[in-house]
N, C-alpha and C. Protein backbone atom coordinates (compact mmCIF):
# COMPACT_ATOMS: atom_id res chain seq x y z
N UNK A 1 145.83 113.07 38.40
CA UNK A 1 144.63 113.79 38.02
C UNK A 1 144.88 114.48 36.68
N UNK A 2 144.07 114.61 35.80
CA UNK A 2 144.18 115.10 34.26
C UNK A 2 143.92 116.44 34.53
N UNK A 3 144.82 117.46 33.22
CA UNK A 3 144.43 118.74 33.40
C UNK A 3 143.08 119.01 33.51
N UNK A 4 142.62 118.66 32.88
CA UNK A 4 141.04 119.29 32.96
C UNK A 4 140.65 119.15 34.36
N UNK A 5 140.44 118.61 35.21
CA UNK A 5 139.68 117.95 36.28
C UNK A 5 140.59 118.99 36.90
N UNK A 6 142.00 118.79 37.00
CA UNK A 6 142.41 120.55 37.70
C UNK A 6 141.60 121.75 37.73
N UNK A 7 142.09 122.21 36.35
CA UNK A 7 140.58 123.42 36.04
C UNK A 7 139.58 123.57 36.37
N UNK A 8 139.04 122.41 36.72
CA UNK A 8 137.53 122.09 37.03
C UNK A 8 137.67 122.26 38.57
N UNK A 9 138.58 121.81 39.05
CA UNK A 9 137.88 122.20 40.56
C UNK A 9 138.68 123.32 41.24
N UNK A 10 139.26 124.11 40.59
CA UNK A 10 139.57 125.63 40.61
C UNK A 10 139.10 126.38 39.93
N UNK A 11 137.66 126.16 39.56
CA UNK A 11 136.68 126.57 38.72
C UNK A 11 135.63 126.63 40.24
N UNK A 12 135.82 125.54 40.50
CA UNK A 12 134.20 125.53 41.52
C UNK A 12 135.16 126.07 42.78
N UNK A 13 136.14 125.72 42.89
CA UNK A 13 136.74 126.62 44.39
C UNK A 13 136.11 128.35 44.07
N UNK A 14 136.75 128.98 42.86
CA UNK A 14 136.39 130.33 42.99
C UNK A 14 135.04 130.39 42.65
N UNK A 15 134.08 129.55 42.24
CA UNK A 15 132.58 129.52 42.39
C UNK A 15 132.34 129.68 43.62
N UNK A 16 132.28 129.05 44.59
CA UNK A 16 132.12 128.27 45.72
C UNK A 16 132.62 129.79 46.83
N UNK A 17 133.59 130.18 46.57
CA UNK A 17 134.00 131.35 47.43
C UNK A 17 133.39 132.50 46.91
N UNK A 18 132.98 132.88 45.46
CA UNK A 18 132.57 134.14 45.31
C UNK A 18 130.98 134.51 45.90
N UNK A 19 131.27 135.77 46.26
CA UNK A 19 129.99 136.55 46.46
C UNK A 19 129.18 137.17 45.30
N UNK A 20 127.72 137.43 45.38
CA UNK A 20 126.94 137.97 44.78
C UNK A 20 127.03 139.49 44.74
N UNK A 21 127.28 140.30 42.93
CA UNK A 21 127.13 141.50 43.32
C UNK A 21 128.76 141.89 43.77
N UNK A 22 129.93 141.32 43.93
CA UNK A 22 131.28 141.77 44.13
C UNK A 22 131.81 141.25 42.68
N UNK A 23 132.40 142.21 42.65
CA UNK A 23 133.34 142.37 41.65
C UNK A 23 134.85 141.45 42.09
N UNK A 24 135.45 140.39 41.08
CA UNK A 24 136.59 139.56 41.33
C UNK A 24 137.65 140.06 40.40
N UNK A 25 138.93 139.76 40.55
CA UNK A 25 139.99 140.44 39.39
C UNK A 25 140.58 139.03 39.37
N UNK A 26 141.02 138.69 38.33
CA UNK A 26 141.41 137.61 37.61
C UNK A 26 142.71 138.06 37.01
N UNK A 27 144.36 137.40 37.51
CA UNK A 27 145.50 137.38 37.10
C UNK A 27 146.00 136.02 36.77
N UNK A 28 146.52 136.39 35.62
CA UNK A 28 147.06 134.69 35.04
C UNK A 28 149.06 135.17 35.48
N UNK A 29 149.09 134.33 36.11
CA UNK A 29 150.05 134.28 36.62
C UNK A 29 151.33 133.10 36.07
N UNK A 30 150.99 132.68 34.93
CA UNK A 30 152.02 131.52 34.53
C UNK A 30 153.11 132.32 33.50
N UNK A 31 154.25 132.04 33.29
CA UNK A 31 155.13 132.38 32.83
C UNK A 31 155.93 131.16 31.94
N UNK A 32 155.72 131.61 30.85
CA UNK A 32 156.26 130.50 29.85
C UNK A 32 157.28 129.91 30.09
N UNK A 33 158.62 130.68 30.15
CA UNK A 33 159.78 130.48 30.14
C UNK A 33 160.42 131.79 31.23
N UNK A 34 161.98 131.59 32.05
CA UNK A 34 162.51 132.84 32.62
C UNK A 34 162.77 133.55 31.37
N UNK A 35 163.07 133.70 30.20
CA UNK A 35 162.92 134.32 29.13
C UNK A 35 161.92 135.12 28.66
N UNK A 36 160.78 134.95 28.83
CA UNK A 36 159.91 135.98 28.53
C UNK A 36 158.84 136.41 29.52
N UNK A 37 157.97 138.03 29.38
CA UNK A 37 157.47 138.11 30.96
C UNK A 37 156.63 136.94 31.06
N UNK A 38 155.97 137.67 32.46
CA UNK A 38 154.72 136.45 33.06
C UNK A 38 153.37 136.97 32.04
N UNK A 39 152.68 136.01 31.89
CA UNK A 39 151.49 136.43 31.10
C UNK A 39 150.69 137.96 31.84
N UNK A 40 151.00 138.15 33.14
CA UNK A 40 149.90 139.25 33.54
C UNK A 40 150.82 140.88 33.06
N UNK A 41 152.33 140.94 32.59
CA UNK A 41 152.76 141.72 32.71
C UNK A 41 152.49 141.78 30.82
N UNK A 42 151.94 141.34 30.21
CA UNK A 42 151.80 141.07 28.85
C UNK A 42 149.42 141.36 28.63
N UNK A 43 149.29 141.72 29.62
CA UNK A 43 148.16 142.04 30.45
C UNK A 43 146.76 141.10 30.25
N UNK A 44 147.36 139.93 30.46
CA UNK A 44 146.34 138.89 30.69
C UNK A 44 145.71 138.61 32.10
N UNK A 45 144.99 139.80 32.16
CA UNK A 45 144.19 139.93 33.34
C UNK A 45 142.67 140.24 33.15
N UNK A 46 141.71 139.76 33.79
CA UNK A 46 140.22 139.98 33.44
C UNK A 46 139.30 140.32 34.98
N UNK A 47 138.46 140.84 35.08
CA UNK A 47 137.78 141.15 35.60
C UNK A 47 135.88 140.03 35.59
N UNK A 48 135.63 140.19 36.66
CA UNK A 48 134.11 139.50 36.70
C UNK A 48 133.03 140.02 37.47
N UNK A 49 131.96 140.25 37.48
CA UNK A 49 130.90 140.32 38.65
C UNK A 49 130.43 139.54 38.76
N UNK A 50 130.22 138.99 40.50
CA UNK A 50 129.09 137.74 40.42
C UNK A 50 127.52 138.09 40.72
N UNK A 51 126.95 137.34 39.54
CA UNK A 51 125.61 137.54 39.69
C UNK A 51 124.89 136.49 40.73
């Protein structure tokens, strides 16, 4: 399966599970290398509401 088509349906999984009106928190959790932190400790984290 190609990256994209990954993305894409861990796109519609957290579509598919979110509620209307709740607030979701979004952590990127990949880590380049054991050499440097994980992206969320570098604060690549986001927030959403679903409308």
């Amino acid at each position: 399966m190609a990256h994209e088509a990954i993305s894409d349906l861990r796109s519609r999984a957290f579509e598919a599970r979110s509620l209307a009106g709740r607030t979701y928190m979004v952590i990127c959790q990949f880590q380049d290398s054991v050499s440097v932190p994980p992206h969320v400790a570098m604060g690549m984290v986001a927030s959403c509401v679903v409308k």
